[in-house]
C-alpha atoms as a PDB file:
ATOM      1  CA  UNK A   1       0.000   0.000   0.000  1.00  0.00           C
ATOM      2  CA  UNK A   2       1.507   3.344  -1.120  1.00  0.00           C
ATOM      3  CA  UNK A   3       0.404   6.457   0.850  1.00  0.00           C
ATOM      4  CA  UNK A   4      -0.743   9.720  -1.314  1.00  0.00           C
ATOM      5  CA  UNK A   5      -1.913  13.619  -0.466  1.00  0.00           C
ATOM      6  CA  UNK A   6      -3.017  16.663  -1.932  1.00  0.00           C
ATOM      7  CA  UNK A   7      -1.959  20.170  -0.685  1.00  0.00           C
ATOM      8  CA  UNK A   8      -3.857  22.699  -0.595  1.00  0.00           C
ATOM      9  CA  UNK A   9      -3.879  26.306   0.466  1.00  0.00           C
ATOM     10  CA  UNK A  10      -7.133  28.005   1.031  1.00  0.00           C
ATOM     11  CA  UNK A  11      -6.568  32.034   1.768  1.00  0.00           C
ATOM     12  CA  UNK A  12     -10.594  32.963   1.322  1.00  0.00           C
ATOM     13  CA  UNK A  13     -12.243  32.097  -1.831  1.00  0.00           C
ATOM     14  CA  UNK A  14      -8.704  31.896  -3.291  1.00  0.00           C
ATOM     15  CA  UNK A  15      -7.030  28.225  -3.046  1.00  0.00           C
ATOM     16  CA  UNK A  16      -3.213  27.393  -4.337  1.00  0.00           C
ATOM     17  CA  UNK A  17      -2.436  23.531  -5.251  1.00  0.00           C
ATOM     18  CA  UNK A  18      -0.029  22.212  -7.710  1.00  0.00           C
ATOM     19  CA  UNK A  19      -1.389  23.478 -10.959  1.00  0.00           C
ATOM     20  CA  UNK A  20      -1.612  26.697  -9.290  1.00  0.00           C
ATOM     21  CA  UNK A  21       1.675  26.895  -8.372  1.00  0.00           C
ATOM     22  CA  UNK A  22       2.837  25.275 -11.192  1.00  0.00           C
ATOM     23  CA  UNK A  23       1.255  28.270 -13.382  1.00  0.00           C
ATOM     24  CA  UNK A  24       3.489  30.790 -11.125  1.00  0.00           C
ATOM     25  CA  UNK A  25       6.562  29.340 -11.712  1.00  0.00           C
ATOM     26  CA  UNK A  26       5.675  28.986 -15.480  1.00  0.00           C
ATOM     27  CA  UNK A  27       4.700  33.096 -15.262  1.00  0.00           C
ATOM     28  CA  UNK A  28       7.642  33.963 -13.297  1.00  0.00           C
ATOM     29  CA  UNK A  29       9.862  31.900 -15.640  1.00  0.00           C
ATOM     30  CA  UNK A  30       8.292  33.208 -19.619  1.00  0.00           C
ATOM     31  CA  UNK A  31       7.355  36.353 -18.341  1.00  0.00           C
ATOM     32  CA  UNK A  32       3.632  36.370 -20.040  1.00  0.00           C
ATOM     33  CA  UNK A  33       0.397  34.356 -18.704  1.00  0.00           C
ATOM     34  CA  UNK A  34      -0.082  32.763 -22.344  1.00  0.00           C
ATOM     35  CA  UNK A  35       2.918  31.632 -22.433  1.00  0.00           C
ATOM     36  CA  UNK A  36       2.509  29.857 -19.475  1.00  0.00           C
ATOM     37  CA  UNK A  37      -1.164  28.449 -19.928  1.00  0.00           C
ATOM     38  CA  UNK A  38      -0.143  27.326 -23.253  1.00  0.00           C
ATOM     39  CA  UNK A  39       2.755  25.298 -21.827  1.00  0.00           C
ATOM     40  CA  UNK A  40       0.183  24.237 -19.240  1.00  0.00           C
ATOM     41  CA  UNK A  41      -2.360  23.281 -21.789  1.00  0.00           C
ATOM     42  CA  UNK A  42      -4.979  25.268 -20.190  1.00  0.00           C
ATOM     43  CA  UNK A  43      -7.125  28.141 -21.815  1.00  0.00           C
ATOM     44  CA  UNK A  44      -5.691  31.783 -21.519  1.00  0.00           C
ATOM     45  CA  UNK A  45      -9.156  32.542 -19.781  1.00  0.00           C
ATOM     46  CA  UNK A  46      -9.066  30.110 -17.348  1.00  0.00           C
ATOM     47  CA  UNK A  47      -5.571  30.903 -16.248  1.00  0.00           C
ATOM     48  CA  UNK A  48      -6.141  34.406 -16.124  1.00  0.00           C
ATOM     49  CA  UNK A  49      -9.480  33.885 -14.096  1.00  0.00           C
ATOM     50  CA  UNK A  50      -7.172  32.111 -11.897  1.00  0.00           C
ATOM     51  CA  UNK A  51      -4.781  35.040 -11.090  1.00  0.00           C
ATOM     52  CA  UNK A  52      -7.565  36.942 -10.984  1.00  0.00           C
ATOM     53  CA  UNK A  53      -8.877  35.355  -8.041  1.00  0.00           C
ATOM     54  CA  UNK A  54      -5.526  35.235  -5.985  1.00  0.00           C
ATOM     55  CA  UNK A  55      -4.753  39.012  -6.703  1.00  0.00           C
ATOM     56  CA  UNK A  56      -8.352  39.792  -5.456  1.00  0.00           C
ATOM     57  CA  UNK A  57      -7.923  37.428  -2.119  1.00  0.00           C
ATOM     58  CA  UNK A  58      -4.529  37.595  -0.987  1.00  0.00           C
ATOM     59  CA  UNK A  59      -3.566  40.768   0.431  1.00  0.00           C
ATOM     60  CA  UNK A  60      -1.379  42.630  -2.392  1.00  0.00           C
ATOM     61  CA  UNK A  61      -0.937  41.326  -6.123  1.00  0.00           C
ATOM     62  CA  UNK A  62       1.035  38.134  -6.728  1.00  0.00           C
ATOM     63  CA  UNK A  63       1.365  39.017 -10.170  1.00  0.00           C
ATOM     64  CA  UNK A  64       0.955  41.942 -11.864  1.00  0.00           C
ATOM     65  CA  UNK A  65       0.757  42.985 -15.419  1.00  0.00           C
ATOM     66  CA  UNK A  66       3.574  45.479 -17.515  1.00  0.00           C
ATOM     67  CA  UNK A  67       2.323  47.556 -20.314  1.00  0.00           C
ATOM     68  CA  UNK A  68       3.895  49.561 -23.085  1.00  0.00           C
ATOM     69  CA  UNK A  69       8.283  50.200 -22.575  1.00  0.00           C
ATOM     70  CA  UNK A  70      10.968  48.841 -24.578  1.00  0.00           C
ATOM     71  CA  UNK A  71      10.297  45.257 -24.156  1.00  0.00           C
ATOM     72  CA  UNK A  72       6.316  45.501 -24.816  1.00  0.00           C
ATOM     73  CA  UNK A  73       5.111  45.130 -21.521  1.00  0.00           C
ATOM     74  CA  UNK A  74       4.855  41.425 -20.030  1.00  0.00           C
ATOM     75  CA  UNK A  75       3.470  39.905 -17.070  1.00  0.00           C
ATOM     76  CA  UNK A  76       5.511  39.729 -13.501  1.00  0.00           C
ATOM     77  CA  UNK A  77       5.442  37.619 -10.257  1.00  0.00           C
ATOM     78  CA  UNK A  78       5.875  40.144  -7.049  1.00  0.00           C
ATOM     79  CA  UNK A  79       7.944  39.033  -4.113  1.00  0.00           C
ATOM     80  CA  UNK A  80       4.432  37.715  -3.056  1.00  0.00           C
ATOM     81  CA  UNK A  81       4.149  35.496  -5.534  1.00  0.00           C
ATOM     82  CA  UNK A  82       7.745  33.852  -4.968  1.00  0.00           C
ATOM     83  CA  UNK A  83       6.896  33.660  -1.081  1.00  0.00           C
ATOM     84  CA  UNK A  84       3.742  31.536  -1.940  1.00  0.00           C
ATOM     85  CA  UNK A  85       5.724  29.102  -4.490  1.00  0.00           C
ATOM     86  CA  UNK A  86       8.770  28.519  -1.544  1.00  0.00           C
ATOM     87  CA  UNK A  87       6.392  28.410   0.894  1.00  0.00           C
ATOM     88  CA  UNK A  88       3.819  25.897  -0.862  1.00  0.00           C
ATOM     89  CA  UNK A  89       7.463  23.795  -1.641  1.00  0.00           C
ATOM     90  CA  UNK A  90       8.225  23.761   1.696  1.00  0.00           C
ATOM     91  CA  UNK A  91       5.062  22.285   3.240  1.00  0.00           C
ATOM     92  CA  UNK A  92       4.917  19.748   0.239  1.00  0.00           C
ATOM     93  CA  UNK A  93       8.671  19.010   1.265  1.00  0.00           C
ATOM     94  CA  UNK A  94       7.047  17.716   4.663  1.00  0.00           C
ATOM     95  CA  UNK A  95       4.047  16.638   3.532  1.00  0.00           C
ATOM     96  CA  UNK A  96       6.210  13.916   1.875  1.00  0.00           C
ATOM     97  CA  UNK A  97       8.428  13.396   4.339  1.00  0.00           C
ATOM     98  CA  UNK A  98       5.621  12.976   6.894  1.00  0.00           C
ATOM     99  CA  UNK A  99       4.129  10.207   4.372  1.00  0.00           C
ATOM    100  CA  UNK A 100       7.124   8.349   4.366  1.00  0.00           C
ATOM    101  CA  UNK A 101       7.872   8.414   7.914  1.00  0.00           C
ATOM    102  CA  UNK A 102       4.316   6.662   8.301  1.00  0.00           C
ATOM    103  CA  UNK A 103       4.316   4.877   5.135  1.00  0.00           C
ATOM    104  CA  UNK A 104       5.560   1.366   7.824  1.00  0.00           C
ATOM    105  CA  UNK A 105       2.367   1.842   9.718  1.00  0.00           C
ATOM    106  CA  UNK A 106      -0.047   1.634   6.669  1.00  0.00           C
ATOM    107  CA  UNK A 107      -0.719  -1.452   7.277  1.00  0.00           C
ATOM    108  CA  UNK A 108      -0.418  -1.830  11.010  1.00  0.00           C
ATOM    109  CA  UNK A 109      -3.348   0.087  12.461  1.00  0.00           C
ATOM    110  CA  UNK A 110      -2.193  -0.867  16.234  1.00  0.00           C
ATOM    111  CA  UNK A 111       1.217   0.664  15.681  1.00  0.00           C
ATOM    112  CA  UNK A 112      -0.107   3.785  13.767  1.00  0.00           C
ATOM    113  CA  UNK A 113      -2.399   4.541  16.398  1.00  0.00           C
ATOM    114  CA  UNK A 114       0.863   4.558  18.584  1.00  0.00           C
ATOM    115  CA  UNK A 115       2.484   6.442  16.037  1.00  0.00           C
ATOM    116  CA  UNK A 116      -0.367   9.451  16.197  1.00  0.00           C
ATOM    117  CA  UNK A 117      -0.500   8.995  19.975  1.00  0.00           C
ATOM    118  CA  UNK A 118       2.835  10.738  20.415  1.00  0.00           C
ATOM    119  CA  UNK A 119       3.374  14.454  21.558  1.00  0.00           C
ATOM    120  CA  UNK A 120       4.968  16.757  18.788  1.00  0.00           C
ATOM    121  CA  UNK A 121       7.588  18.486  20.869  1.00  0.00           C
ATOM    122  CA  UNK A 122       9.950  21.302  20.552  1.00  0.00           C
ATOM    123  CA  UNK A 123      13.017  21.381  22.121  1.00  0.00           C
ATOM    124  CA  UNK A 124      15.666  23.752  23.898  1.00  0.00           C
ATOM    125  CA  UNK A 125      18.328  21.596  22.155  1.00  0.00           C
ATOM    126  CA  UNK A 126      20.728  23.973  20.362  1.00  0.00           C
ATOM    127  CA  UNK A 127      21.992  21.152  18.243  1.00  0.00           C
ATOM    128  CA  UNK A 128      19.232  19.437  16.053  1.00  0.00           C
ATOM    129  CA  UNK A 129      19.807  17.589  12.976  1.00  0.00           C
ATOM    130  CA  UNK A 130      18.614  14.759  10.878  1.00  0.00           C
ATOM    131  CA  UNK A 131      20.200  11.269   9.780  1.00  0.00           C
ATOM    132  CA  UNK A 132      19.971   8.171   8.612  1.00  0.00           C
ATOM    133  CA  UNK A 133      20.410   4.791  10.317  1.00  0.00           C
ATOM    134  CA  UNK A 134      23.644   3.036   8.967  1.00  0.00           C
ATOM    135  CA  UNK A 135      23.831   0.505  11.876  1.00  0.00           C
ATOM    136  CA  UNK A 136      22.934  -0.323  14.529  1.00  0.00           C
ATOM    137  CA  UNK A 137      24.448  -2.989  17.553  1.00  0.00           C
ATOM    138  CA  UNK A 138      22.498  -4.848  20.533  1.00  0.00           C
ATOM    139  CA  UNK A 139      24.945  -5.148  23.807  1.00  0.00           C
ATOM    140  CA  UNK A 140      21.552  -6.010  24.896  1.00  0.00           C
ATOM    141  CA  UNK A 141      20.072  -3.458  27.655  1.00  0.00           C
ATOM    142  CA  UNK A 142      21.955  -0.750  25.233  1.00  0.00           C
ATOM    143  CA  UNK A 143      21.674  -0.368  21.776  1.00  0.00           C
ATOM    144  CA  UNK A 144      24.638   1.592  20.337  1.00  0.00           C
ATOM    145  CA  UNK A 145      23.405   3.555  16.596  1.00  0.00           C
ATOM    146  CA  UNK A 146      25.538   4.863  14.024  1.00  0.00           C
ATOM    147  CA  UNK A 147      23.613   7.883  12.360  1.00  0.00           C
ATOM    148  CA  UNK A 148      24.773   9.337   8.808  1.00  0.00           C
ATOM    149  CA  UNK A 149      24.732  13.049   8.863  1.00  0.00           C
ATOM    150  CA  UNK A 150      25.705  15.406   5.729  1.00  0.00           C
ATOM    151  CA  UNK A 151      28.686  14.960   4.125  1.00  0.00           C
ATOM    152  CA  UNK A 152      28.742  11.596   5.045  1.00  0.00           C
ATOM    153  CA  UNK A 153      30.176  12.571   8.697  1.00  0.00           C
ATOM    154  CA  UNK A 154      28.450   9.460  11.174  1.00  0.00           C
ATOM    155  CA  UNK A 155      27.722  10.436  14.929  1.00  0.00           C
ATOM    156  CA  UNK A 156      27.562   7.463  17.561  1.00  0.00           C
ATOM    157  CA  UNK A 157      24.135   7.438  20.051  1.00  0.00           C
ATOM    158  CA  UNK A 158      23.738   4.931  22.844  1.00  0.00           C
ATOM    159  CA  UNK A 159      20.124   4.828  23.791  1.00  0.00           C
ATOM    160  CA  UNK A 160      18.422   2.381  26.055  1.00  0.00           C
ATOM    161  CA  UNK A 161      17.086  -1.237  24.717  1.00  0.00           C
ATOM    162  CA  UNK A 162      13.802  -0.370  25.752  1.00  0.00           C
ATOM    163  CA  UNK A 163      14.003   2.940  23.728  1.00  0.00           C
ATOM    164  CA  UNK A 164      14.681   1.211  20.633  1.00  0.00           C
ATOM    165  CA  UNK A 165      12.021  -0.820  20.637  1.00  0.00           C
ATOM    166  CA  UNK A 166       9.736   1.975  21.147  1.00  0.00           C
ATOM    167  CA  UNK A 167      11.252   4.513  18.601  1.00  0.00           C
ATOM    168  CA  UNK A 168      10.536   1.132  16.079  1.00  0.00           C
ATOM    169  CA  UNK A 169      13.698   1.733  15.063  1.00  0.00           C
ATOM    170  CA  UNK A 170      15.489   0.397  11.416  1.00  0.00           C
ATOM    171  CA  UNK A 171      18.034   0.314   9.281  1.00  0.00           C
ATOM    172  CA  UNK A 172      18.037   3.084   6.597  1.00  0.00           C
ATOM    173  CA  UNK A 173      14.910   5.381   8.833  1.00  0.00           C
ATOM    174  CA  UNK A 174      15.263   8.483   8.880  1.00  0.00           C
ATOM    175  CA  UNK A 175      15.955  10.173  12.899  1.00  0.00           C
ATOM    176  CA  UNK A 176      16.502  13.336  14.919  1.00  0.00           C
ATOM    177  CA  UNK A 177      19.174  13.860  16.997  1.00  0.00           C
ATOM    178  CA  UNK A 178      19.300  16.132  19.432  1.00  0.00           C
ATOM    179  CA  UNK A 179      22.413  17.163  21.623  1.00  0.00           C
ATOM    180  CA  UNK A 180      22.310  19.791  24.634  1.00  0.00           C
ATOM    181  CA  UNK A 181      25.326  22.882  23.506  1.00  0.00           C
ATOM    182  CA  UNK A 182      26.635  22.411  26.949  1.00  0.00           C
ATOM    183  CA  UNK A 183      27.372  18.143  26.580  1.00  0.00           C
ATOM    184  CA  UNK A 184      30.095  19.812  23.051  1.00  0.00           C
ATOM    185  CA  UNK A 185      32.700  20.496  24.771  1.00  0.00           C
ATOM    186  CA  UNK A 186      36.313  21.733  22.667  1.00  0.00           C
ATOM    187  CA  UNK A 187      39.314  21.046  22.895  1.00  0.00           C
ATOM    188  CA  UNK A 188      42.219  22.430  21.022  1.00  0.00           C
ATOM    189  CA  UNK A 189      44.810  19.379  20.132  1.00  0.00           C
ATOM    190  CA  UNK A 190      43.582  16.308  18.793  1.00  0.00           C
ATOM    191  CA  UNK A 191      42.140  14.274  22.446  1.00  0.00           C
ATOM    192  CA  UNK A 192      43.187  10.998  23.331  1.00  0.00           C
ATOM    193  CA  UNK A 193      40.149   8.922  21.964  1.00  0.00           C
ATOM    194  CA  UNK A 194      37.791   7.258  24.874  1.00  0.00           C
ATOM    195  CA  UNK A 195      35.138   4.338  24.254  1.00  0.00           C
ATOM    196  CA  UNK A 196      31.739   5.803  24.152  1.00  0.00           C
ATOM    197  CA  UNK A 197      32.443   9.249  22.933  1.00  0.00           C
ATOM    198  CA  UNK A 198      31.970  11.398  19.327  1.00  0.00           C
ATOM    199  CA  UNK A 199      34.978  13.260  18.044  1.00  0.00           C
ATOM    200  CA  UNK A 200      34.659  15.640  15.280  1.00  0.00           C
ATOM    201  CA  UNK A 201      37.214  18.232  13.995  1.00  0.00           C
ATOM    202  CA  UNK A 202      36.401  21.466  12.940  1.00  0.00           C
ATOM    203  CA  UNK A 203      37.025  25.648  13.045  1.00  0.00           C
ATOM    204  CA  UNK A 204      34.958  27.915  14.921  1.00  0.00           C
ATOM    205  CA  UNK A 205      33.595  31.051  12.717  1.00  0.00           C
ATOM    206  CA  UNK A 206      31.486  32.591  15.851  1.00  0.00           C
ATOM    207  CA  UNK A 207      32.365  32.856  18.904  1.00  0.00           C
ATOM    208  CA  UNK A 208      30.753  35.196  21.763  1.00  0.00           C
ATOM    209  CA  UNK A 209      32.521  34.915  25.185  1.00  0.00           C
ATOM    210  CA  UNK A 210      30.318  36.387  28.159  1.00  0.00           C
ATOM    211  CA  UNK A 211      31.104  35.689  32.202  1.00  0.00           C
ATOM    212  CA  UNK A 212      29.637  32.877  33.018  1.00  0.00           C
ATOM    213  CA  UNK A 213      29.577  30.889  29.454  1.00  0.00           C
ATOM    214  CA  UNK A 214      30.895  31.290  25.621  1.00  0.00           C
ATOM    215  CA  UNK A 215      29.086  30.326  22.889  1.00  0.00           C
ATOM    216  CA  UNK A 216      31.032  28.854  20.160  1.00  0.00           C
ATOM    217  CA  UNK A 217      29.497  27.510  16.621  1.00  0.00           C
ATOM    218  CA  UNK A 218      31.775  25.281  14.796  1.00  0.00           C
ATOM    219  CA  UNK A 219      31.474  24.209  11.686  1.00  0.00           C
ATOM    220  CA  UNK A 220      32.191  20.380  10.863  1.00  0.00           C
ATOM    221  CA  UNK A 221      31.364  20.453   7.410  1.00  0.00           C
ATOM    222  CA  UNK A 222      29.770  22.815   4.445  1.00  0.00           C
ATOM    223  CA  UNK A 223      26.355  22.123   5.889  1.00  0.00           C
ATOM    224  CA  UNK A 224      27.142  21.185   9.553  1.00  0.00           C
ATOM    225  CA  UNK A 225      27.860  23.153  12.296  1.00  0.00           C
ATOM    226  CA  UNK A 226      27.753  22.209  15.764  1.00  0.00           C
ATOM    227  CA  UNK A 227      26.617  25.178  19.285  1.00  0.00           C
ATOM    228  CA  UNK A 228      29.418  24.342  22.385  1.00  0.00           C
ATOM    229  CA  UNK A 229      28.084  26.581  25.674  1.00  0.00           C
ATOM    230  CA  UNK A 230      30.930  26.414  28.021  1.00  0.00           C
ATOM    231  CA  UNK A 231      32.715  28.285  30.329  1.00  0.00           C
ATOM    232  CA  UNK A 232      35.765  26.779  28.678  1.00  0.00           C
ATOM    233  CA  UNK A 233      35.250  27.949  25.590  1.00  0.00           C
ATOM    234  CA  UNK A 234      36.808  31.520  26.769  1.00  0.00           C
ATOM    235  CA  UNK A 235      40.440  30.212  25.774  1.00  0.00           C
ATOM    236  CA  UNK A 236      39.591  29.760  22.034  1.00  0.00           C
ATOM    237  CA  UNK A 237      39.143  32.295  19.031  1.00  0.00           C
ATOM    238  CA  UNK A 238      37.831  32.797  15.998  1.00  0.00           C
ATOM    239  CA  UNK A 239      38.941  30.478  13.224  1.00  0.00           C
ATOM    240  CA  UNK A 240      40.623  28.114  15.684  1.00  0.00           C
ATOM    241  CA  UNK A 241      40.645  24.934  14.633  1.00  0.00           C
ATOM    242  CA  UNK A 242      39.106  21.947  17.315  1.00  0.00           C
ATOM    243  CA  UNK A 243      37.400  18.799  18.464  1.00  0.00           C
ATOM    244  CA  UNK A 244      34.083  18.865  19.355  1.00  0.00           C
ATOM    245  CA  UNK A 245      33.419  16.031  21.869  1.00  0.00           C
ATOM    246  CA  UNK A 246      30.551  14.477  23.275  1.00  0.00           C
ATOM    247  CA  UNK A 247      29.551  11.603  24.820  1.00  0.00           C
ATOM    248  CA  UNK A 248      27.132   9.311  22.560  1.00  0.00           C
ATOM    249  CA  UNK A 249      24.454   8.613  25.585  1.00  0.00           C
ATOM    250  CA  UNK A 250      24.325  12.663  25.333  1.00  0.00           C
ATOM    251  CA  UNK A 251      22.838  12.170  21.898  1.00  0.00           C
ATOM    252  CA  UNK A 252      18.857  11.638  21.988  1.00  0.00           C
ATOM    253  CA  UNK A 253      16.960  10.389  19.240  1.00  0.00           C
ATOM    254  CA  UNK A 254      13.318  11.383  18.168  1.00  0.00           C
ATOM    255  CA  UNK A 255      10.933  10.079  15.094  1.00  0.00           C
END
């Protein structure tokens, strides 16, 4: 069984979905509304009856019409316009992401009924981020994961057996980690390795050193960078290079 959704946004008598959206990008990209329904293989008066109704509804124009001027006029999405397209993207981005996470319950009415049961929760955790399961071993009342991050750099979680049964955890699902700024602690010269514990090199490009804590961001990778809150952290400077080090029961995981 394969999971499927519509989205849909409704701003009064106006409503956005795919073709609608679609038909921005199209106007934004060729610059005329024929252009765009042709490609579209809609009528020119449905697709302008269509714009018609989001200009009226949404608070200022989306797209707005040129006349006369060296290039004959033309027809132009507005900043408005552009926020609705990355906006819509962004909700269908976890639209799908939320069908796939519950695609594995389809089936299983008990354990999606579990699934729904569970509290969506923000966090104070200054470090969140998102992997994949690569492995996983059973010491038996600890479960020890290894979780692919971005550029392929892995971070090591200990959680308890009991834990793992209830996140219904696999290989290859997708997690949340989250990791307290105060457990990242620095250190300068490369540490003498300990069983249990996450080492990752990288140079700090903020740092903001106050009395009773500094706040140091460090960045691991192009699109990684990891928040260390420690009183510590005073000794170091910008564009120092360092270990961040934690210890891998510090690590939660979420679903």
């Amino acid at each position: 069984m394969k999971l499927d959704s519509s989205l849909w946004f409704i701003k009064n008598d106006a409503y956005f979905g795919k073709g609608r959206i679609e038909l921005l990008e199209l106007i934004d990209k060729t610059g005329s509304i024929s252009k765009a329904a042709k490609q579209m293989k809609m009528s020119y008066k449905a697709a302008w009856e269509a714009i018609n109704e989001m200009n009226r509804e949404i608070d200022e124009p989306i797209v707005i019409k040129l006349t006369g001027g060296k290039g004959g006029g033309g027809t132009v999405l507005t900043n408005k316009g552009k926020e609705y397209i990355k906006l819509y993207k962004e909700f269908q981005n976890l639209q799908k992401s939320f069908l796939k996470t519950i695609q594995k319950y389809a089936v299983d009415i008990n354990k999606l009924e579990k699934f729904i049961s569970k509290p969506i929760l923000r966090t104070s955790a200054r470090n969140q981020f998102v992997g994949i399961i690569k492995e996983f071993h059973d010491f038996g009342t600890n479960v020890k994961l290894v979780i692919s991050l971005s550029n392929n750099v892995e971070i090591v979680s200990k959680i308890t057996k009991k834990s793992f049964l209830d996140l219904d955890i696999h290989l290859k699902d997708k997690v949340y980690l989250l990791l307290k700024s105060s457990f990242v602690k620095l250190q300068k010269n490369m540490p003498q390795k300990e069983k249990g514990f996450n080492y990752l090199k990288g140079k700090i490009v903020s740092i903001q050193k106050e009395e009773n804590t500094s706040e140091a961001i460090v960045k691991i990778s192009d699109n990684l960078k990891f928040v260390s809150s420690n009183k510590e952290n005073k000794q170091f400077s910008l564009l120092d290079e360092v270990w961040c080090c934690f210890d891998s029961k510090s690590v939660l995981i979420a679903v």
